[in-house]
Protein backbone atom coordinates (compact mmCIF):
# COMPACT_ATOMS: atom_id res chain seq x y z
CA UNK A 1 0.00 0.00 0.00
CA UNK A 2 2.99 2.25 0.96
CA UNK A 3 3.55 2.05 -3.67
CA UNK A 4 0.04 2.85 -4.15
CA UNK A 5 0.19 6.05 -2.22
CA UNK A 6 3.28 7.05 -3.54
CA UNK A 7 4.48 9.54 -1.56
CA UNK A 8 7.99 9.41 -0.84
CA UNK A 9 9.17 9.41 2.95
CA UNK A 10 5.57 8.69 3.51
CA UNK A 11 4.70 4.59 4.81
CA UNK A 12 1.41 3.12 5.80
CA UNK A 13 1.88 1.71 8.95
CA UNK A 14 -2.52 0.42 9.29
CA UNK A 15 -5.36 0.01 7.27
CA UNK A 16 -9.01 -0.31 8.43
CA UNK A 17 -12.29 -0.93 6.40
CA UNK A 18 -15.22 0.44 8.22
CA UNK A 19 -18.21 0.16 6.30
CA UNK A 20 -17.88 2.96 3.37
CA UNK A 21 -14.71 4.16 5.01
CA UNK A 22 -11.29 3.54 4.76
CA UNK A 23 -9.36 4.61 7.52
CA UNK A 24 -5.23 4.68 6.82
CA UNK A 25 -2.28 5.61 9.23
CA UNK A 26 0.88 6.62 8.08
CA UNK A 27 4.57 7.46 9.74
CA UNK A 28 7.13 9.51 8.09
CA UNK A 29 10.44 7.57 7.59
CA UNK A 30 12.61 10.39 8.55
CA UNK A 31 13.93 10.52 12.57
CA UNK A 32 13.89 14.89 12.32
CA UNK A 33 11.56 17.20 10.49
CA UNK A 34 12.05 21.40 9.65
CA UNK A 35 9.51 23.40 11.11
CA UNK A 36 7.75 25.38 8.31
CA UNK A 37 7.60 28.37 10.20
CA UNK A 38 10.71 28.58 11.53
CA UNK A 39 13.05 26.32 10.31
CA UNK A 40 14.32 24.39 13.00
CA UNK A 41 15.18 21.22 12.89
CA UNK A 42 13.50 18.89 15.70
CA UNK A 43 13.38 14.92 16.51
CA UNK A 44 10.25 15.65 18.59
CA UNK A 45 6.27 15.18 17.38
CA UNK A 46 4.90 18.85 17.28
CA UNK A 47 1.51 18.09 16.41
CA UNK A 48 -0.18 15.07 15.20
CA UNK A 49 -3.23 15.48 13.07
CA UNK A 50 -5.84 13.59 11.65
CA UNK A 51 -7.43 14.30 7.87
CA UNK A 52 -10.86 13.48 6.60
CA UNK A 53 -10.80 13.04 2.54
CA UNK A 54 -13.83 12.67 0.99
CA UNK A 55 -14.65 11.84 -3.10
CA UNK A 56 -10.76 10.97 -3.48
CA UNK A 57 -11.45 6.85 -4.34
């Protein structure tokens, strides 16, 4: 699945079917991440989000 979605750095870690919903988690493969705003480089989780797409199947 980690192919399909094709984004690089990007792999699925979970997949769940619920009902007319599928429900995927993902990890980045990198240790450190640049803030956008700043800059900074930091090995610690600043926020963790969750994403509802809709029509994209």
């Amino acid at each position: 699945m980690t192919k399909l979605i094709n984004l690089p750095g990007v792999i699925v870690e979970n997949i769940q079917d619920a009902e007319e919903t599928l429900i995927v988690s993902v990890r980045v493969q990198e240790k450190t991440a640049k803030c956008p705003r700043c800059g900074h480089t930091s090995r610690r989780l600043h926020q963790n989000k969750r994403h509802l797409l809709l029509g994209y199947l």
